[in-house]
PDB file of N, CA and C in Angstrom:
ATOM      1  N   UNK A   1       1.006-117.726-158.243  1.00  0.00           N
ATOM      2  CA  UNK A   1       1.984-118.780-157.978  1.00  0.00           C
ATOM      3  C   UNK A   1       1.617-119.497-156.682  1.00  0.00           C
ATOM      4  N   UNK A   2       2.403-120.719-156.241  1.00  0.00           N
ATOM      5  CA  UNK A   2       1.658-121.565-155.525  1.00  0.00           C
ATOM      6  C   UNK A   2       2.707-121.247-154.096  1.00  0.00           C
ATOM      7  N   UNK A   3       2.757-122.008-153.096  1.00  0.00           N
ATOM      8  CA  UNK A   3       3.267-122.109-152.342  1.00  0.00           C
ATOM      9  C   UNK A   3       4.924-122.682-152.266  1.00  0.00           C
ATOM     10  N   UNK A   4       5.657-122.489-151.459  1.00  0.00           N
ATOM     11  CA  UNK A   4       6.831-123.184-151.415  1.00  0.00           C
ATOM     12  C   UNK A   4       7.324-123.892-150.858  1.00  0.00           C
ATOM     13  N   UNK A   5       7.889-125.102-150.766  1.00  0.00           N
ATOM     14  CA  UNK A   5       8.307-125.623-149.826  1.00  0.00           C
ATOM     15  C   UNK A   5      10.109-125.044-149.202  1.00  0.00           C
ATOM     16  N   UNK A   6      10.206-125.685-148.258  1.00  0.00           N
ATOM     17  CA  UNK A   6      11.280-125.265-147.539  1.00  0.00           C
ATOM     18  C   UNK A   6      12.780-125.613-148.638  1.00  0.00           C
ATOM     19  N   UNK A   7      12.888-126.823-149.114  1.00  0.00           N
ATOM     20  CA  UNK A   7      13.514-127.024-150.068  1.00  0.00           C
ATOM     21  C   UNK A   7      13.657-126.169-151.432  1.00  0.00           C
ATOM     22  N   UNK A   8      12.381-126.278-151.931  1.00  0.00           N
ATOM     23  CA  UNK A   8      12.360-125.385-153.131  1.00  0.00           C
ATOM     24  C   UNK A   8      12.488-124.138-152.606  1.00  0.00           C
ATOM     25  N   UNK A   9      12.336-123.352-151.819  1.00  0.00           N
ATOM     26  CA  UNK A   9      12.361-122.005-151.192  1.00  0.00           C
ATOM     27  C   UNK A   9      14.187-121.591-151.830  1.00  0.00           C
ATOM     28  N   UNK A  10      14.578-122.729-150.807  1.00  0.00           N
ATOM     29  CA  UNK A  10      16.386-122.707-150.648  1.00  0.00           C
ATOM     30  C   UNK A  10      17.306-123.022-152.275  1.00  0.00           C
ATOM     31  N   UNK A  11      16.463-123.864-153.040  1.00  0.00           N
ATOM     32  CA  UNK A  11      16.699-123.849-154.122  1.00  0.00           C
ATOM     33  C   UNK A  11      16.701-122.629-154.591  1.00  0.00           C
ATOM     34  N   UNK A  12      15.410-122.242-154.762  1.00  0.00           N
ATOM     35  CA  UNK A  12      15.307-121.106-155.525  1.00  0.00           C
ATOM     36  C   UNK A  12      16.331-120.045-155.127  1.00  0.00           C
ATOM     37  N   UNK A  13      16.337-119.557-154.169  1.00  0.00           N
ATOM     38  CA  UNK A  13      17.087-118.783-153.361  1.00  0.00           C
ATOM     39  C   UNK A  13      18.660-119.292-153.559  1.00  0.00           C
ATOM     40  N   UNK A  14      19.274-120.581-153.885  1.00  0.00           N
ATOM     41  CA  UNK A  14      20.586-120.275-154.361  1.00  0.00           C
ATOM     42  C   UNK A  14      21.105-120.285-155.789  1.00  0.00           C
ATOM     43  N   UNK A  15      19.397-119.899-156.586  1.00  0.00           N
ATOM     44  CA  UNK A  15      19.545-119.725-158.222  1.00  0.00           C
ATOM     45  C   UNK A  15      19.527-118.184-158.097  1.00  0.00           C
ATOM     46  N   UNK A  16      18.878-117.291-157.110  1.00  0.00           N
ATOM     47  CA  UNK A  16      18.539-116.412-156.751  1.00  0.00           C
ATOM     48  C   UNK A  16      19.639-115.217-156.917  1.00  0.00           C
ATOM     49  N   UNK A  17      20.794-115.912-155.406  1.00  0.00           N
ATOM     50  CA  UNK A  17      21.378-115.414-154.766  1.00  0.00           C
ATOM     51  C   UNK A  17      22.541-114.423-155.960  1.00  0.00           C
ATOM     52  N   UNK A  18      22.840-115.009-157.133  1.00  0.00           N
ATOM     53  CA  UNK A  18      23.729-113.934-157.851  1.00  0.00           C
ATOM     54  C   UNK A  18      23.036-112.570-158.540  1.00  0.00           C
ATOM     55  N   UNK A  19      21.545-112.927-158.490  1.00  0.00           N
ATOM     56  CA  UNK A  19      20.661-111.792-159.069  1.00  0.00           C
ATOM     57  C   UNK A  19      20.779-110.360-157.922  1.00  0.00           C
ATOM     58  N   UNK A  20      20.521-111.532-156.665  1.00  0.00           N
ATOM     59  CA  UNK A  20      20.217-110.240-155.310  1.00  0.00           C
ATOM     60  C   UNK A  20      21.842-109.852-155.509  1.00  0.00           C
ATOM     61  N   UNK A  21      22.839-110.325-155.434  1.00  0.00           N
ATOM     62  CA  UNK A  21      24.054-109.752-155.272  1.00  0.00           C
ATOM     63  C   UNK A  21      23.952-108.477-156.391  1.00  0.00           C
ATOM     64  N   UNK A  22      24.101-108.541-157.479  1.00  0.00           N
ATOM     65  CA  UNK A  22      23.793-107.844-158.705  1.00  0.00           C
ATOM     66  C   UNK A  22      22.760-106.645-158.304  1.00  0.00           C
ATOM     67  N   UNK A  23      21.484-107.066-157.589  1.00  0.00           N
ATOM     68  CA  UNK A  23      20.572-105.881-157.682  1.00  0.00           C
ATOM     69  C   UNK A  23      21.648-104.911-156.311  1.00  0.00           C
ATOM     70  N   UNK A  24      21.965-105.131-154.973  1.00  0.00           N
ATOM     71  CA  UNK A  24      22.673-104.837-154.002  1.00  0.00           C
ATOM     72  C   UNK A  24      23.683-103.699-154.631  1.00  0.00           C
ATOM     73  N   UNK A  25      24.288-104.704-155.825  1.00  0.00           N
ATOM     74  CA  UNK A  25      25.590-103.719-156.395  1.00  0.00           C
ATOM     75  C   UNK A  25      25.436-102.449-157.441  1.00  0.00           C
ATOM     76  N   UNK A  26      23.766-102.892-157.863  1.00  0.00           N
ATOM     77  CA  UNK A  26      23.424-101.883-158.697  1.00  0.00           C
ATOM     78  C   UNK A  26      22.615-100.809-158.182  1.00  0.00           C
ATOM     79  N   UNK A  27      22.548-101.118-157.260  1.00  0.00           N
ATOM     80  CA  UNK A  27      21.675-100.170-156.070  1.00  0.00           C
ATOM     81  C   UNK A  27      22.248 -99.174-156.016  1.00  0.00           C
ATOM     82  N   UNK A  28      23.428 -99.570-155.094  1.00  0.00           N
ATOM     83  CA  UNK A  28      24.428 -98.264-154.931  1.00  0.00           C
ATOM     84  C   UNK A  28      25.525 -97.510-155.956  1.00  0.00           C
ATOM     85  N   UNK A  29      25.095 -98.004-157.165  1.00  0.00           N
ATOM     86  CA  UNK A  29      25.817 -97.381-158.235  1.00  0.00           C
ATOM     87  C   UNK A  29      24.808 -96.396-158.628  1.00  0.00           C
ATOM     88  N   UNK A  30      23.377 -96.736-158.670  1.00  0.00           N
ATOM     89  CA  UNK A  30      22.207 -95.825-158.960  1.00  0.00           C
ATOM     90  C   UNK A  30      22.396 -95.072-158.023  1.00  0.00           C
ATOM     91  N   UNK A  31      22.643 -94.917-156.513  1.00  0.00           N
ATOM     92  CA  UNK A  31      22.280 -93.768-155.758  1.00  0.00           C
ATOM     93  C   UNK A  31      23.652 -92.966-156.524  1.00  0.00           C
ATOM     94  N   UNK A  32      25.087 -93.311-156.376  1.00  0.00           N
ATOM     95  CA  UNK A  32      25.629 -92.463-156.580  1.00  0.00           C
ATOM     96  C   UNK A  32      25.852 -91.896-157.772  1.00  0.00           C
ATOM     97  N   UNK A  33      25.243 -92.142-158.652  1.00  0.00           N
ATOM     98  CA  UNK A  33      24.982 -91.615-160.270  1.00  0.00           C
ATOM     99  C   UNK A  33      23.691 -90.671-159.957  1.00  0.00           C
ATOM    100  N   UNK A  34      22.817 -90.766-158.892  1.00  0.00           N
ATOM    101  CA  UNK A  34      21.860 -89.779-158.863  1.00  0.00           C
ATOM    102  C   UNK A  34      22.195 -88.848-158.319  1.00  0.00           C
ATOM    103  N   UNK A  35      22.836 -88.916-157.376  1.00  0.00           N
ATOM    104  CA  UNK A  35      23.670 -87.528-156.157  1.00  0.00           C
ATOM    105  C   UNK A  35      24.822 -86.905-157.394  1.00  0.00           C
ATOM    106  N   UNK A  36      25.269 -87.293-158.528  1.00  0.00           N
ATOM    107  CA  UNK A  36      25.408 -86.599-159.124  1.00  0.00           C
ATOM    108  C   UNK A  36      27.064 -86.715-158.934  1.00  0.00           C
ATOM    109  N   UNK A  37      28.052 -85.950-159.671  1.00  0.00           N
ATOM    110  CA  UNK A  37      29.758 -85.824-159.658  1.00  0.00           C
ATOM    111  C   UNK A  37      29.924 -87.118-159.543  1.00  0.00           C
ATOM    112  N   UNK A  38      29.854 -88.404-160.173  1.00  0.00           N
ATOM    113  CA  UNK A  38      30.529 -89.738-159.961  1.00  0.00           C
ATOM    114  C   UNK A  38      31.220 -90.164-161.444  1.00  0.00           C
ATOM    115  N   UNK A  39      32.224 -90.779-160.345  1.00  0.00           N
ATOM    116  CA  UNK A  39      33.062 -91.017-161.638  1.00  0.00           C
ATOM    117  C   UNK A  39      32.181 -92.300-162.483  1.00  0.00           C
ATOM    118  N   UNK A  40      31.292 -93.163-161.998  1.00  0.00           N
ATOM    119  CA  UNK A  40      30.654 -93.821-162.496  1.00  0.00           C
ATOM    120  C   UNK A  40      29.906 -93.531-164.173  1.00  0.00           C
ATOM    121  N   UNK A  41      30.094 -92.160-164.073  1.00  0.00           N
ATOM    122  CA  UNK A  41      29.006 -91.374-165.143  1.00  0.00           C
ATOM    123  C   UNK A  41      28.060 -90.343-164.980  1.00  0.00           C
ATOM    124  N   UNK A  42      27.037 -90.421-165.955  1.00  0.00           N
ATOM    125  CA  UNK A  42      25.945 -89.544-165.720  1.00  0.00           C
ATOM    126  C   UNK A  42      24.611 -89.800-165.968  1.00  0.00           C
ATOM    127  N   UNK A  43      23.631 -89.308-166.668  1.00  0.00           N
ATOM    128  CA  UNK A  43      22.659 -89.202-166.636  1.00  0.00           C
ATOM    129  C   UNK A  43      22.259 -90.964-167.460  1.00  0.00           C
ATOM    130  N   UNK A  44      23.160 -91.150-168.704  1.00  0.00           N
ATOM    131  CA  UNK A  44      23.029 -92.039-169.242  1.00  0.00           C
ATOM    132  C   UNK A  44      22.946 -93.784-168.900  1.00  0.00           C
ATOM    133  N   UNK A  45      24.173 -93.686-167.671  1.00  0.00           N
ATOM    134  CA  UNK A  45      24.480 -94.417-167.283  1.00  0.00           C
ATOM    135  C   UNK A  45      23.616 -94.907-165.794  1.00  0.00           C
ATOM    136  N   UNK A  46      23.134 -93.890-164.931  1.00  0.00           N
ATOM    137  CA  UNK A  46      21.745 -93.752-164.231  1.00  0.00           C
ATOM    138  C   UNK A  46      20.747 -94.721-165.114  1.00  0.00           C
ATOM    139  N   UNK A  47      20.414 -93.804-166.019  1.00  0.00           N
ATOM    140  CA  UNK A  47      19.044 -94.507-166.240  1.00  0.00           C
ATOM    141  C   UNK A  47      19.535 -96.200-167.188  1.00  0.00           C
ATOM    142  N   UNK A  48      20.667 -96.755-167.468  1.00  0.00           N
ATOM    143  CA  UNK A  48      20.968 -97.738-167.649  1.00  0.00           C
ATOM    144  C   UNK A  48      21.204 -99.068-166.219  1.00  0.00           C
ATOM    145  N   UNK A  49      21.350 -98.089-165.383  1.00  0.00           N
ATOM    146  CA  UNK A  49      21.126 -99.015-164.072  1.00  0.00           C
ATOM    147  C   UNK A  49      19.815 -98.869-164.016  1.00  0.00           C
ATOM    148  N   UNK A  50      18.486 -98.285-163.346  1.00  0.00           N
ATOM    149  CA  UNK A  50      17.982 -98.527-163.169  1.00  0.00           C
ATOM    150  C   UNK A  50      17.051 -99.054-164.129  1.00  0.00           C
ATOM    151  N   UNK A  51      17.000 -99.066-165.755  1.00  0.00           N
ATOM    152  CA  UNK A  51      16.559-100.429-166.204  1.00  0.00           C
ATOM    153  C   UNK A  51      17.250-101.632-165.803  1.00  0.00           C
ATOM    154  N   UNK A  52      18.235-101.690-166.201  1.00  0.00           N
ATOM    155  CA  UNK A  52      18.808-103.529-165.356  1.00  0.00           C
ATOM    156  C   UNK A  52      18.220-103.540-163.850  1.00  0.00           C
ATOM    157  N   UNK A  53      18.117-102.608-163.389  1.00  0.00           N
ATOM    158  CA  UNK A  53      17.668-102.624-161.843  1.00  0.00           C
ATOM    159  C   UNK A  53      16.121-103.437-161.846  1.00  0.00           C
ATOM    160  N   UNK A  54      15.417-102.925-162.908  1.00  0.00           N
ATOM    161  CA  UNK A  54      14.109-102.902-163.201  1.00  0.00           C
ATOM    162  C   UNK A  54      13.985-104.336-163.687  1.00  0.00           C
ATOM    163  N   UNK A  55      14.859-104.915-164.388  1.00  0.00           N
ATOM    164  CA  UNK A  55      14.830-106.120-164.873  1.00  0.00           C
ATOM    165  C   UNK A  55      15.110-107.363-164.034  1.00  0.00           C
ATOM    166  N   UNK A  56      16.004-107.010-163.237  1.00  0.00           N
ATOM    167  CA  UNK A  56      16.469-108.201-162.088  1.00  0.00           C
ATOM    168  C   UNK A  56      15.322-108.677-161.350  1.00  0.00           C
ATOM    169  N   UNK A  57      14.334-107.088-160.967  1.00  0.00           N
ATOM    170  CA  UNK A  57      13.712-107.070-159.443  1.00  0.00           C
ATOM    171  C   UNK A  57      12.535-108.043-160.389  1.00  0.00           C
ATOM    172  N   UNK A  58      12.122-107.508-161.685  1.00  0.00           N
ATOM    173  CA  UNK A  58      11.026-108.615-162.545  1.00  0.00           C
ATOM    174  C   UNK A  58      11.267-110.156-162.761  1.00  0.00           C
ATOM    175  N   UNK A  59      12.830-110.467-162.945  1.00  0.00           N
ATOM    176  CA  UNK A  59      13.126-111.847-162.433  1.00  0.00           C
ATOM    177  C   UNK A  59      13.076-112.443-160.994  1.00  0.00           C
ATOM    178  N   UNK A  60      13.109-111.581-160.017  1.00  0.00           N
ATOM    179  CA  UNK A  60      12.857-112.506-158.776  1.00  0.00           C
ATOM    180  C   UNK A  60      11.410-112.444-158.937  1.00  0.00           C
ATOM    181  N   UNK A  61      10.165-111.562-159.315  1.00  0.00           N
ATOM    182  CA  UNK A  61       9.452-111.629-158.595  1.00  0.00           C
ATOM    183  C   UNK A  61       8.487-112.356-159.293  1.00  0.00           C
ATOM    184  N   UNK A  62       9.290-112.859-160.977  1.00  0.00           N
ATOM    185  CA  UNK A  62       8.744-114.234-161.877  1.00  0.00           C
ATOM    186  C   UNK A  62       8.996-115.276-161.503  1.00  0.00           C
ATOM    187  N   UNK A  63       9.427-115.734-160.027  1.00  0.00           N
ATOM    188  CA  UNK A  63       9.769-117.065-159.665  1.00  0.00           C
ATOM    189  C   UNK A  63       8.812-117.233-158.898  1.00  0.00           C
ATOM    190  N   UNK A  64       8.070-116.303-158.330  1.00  0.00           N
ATOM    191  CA  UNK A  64       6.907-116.797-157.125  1.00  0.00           C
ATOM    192  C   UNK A  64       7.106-115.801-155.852  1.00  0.00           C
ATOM    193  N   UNK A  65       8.358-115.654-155.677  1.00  0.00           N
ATOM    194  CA  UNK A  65       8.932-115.028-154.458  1.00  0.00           C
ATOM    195  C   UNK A  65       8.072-113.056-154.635  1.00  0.00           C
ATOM    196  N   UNK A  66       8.385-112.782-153.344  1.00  0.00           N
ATOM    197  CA  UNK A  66       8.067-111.547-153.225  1.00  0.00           C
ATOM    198  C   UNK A  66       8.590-110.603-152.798  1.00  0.00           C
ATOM    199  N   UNK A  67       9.220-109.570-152.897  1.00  0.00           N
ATOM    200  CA  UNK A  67       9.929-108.548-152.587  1.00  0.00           C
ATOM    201  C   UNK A  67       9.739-107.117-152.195  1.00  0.00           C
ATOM    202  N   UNK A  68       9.770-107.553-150.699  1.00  0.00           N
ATOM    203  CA  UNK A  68       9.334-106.509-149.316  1.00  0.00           C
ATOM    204  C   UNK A  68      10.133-105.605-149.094  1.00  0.00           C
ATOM    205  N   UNK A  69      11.317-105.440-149.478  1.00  0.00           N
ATOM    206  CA  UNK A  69      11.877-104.197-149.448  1.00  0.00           C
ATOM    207  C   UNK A  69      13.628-104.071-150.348  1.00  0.00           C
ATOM    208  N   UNK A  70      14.140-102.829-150.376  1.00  0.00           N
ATOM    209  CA  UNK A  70      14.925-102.572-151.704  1.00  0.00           C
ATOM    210  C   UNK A  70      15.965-102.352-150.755  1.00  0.00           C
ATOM    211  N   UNK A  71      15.619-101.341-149.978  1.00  0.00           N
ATOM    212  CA  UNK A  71      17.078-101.182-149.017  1.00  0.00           C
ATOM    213  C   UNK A  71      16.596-100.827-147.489  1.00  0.00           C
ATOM    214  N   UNK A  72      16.963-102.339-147.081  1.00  0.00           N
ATOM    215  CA  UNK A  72      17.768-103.157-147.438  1.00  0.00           C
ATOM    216  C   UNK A  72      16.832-103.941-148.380  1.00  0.00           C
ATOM    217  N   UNK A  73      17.317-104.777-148.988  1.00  0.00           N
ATOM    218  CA  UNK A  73      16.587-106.245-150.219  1.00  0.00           C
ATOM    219  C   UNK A  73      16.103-107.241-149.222  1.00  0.00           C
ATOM    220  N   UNK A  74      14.959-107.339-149.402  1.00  0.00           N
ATOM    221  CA  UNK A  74      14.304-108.584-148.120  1.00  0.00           C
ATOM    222  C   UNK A  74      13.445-108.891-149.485  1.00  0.00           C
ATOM    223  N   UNK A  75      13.169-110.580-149.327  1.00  0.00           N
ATOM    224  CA  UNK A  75      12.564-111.319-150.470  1.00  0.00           C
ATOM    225  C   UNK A  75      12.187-112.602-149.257  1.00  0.00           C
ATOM    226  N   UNK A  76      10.596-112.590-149.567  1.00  0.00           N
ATOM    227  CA  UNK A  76       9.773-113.356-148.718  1.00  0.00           C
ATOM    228  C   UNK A  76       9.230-114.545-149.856  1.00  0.00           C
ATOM    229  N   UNK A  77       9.391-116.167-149.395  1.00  0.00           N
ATOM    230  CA  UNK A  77       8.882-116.974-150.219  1.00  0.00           C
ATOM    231  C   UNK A  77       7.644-117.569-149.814  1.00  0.00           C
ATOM    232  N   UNK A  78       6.259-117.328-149.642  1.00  0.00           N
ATOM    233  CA  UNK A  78       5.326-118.127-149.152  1.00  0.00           C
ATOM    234  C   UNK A  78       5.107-119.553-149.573  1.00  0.00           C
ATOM    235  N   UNK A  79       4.690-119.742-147.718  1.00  0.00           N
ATOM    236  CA  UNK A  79       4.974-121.094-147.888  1.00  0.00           C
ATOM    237  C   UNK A  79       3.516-121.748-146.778  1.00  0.00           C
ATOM    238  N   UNK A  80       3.697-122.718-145.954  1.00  0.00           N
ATOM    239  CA  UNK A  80       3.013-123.211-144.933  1.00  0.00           C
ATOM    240  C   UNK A  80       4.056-123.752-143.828  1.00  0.00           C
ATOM    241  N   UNK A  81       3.355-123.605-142.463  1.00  0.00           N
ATOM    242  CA  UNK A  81       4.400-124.617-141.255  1.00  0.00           C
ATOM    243  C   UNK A  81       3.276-124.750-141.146  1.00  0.00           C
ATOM    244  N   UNK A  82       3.208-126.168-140.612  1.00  0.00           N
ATOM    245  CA  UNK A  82       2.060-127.186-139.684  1.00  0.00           C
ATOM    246  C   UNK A  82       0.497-126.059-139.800  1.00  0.00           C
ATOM    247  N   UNK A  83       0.457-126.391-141.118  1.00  0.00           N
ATOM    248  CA  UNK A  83      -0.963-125.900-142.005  1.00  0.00           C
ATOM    249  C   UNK A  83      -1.126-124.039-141.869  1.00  0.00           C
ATOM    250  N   UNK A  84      -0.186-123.182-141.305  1.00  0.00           N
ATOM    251  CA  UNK A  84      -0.294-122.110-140.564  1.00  0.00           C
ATOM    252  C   UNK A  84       0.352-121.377-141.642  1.00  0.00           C
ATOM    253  N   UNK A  85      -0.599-120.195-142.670  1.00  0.00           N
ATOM    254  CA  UNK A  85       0.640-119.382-143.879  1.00  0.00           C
ATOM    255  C   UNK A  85       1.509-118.723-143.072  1.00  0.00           C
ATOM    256  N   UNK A  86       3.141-119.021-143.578  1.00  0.00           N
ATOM    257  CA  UNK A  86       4.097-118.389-143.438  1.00  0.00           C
ATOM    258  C   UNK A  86       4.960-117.658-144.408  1.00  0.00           C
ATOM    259  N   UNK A  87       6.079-117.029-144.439  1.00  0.00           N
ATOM    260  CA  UNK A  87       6.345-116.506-145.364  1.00  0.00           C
ATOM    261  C   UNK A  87       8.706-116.646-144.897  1.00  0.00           C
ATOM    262  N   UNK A  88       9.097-117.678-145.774  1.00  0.00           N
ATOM    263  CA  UNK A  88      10.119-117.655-145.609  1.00  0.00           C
ATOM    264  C   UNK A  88      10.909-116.626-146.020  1.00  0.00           C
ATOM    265  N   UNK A  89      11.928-116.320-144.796  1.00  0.00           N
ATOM    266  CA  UNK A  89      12.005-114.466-145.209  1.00  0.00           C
ATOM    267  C   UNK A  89      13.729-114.678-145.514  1.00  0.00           C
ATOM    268  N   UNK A  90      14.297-113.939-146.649  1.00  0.00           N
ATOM    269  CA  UNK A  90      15.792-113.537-146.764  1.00  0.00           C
ATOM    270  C   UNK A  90      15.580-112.544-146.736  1.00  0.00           C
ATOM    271  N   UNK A  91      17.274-112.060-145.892  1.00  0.00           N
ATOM    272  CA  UNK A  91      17.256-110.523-145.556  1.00  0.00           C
ATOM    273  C   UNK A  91      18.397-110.438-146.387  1.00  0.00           C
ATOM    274  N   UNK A  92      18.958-109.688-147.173  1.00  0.00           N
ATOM    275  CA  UNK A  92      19.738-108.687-147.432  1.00  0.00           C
ATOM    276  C   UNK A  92      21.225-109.316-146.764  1.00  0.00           C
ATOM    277  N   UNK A  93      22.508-109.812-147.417  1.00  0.00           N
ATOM    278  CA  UNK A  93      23.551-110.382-146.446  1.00  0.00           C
ATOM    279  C   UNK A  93      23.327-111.713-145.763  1.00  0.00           C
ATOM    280  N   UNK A  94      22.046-112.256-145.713  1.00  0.00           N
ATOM    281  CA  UNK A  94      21.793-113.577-145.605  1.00  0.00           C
ATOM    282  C   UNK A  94      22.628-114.591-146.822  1.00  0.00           C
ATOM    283  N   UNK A  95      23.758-115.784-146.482  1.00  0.00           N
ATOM    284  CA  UNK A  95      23.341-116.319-147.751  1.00  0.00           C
ATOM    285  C   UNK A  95      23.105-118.063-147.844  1.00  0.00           C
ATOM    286  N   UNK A  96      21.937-117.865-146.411  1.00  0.00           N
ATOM    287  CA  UNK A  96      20.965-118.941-147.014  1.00  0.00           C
ATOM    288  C   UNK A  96      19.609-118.665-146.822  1.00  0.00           C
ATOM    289  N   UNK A  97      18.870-119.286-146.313  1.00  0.00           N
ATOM    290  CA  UNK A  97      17.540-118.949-145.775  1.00  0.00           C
ATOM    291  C   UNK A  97      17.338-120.108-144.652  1.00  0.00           C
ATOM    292  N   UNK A  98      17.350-119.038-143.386  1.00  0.00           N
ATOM    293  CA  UNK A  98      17.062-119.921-142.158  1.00  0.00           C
ATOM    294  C   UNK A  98      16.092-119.040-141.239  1.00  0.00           C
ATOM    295  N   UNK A  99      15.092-118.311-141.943  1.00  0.00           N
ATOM    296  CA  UNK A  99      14.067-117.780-141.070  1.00  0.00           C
ATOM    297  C   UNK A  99      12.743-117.596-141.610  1.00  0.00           C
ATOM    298  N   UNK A 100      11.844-117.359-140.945  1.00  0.00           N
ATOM    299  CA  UNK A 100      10.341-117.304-140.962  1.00  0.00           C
ATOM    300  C   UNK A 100       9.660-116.627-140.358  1.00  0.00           C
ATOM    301  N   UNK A 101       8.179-116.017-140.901  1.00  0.00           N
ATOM    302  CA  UNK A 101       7.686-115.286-140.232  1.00  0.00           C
ATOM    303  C   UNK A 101       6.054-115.879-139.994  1.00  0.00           C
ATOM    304  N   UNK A 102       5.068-115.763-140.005  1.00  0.00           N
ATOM    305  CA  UNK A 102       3.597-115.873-140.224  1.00  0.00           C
ATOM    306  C   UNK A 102       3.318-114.988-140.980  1.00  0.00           C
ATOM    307  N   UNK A 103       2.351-115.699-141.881  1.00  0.00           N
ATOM    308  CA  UNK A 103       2.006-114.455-142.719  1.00  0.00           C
ATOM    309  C   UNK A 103       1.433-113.195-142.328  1.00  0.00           C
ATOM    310  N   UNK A 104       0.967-112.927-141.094  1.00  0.00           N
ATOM    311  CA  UNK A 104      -0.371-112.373-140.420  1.00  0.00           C
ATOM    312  C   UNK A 104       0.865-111.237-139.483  1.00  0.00           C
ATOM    313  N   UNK A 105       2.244-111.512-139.245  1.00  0.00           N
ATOM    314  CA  UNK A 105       2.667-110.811-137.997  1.00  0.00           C
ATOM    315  C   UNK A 105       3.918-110.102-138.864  1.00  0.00           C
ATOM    316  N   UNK A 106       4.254-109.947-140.458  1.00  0.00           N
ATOM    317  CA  UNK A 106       5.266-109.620-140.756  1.00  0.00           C
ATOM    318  C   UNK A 106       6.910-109.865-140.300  1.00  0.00           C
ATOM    319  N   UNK A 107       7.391-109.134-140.588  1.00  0.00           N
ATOM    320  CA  UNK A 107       8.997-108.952-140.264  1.00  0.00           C
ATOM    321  C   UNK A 107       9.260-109.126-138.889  1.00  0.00           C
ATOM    322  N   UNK A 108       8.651-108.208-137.877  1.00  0.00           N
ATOM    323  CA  UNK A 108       8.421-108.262-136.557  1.00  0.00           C
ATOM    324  C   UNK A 108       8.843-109.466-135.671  1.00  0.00           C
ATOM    325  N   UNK A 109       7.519-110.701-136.622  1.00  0.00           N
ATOM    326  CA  UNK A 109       7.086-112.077-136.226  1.00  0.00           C
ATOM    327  C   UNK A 109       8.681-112.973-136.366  1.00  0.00           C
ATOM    328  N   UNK A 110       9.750-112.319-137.093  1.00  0.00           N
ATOM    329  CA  UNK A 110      10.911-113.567-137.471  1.00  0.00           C
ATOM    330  C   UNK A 110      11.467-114.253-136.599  1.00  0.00           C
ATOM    331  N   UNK A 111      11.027-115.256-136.436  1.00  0.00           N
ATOM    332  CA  UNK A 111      11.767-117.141-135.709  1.00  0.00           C
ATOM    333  C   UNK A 111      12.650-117.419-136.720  1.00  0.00           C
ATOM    334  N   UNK A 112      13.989-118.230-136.331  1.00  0.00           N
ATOM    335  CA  UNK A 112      14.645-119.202-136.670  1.00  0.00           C
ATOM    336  C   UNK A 112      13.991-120.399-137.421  1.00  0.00           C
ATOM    337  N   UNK A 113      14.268-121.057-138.172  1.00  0.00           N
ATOM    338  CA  UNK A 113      13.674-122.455-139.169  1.00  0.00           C
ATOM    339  C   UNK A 113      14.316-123.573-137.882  1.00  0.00           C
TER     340      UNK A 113
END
């Protein structure tokens, strides 16, 4: 996939944003169906989250975007600033996208847009 611009980034990211809510909520229904005694269910219902789990994380990562971590959910969109690869970063509870990193310095590297 190609690069993003800052626009399309934010687009994407507010076609995005009900998937990440969804994966967030199915997250913690999987941990507590794995620790076991939940009223949520059991074994059945486990492995029914983590296919939908499995399916969401394959829709973000069919848009171009990339997904650096689960917990918390961080989803990086590469892109360019003033010819330099960057990687527009959402964190987890973000709900827009107003930060950036270089591609070269990770998470560490995050500036303000």
């Amino acid at each position: 996939m190609g690069l993003f611009t800052l626009s399309e980034a934010r687009s994407e990211l507010e076609r995005l944003l009900p998937v990440l809510d969804e994966i967030v909520a199915l997250r913690a229904d999987a941990a507590e169906l794995a620790a076991g005694g939940s009223s949520l269910g059991g074994l059945p219902e486990f492995k029914a989250a983590q296919a939908r789990l499995d399916e969401l994380l394959e829709s973000v990562q069919r848009t171009g975007a990339e997904l650096k971590g689960f917990a918390p959910l961080l989803v990086d969109f590469p892109s360019e600033r003033d010819g330099v690869p960057v990687l527009l970063c959402w964190l987890e509870g973000d709900r827009s996208l107003a930060w950036y990193h270089r591609a070269d310095l990770g998470f560490a590297g995050r500036r303000p847009l």
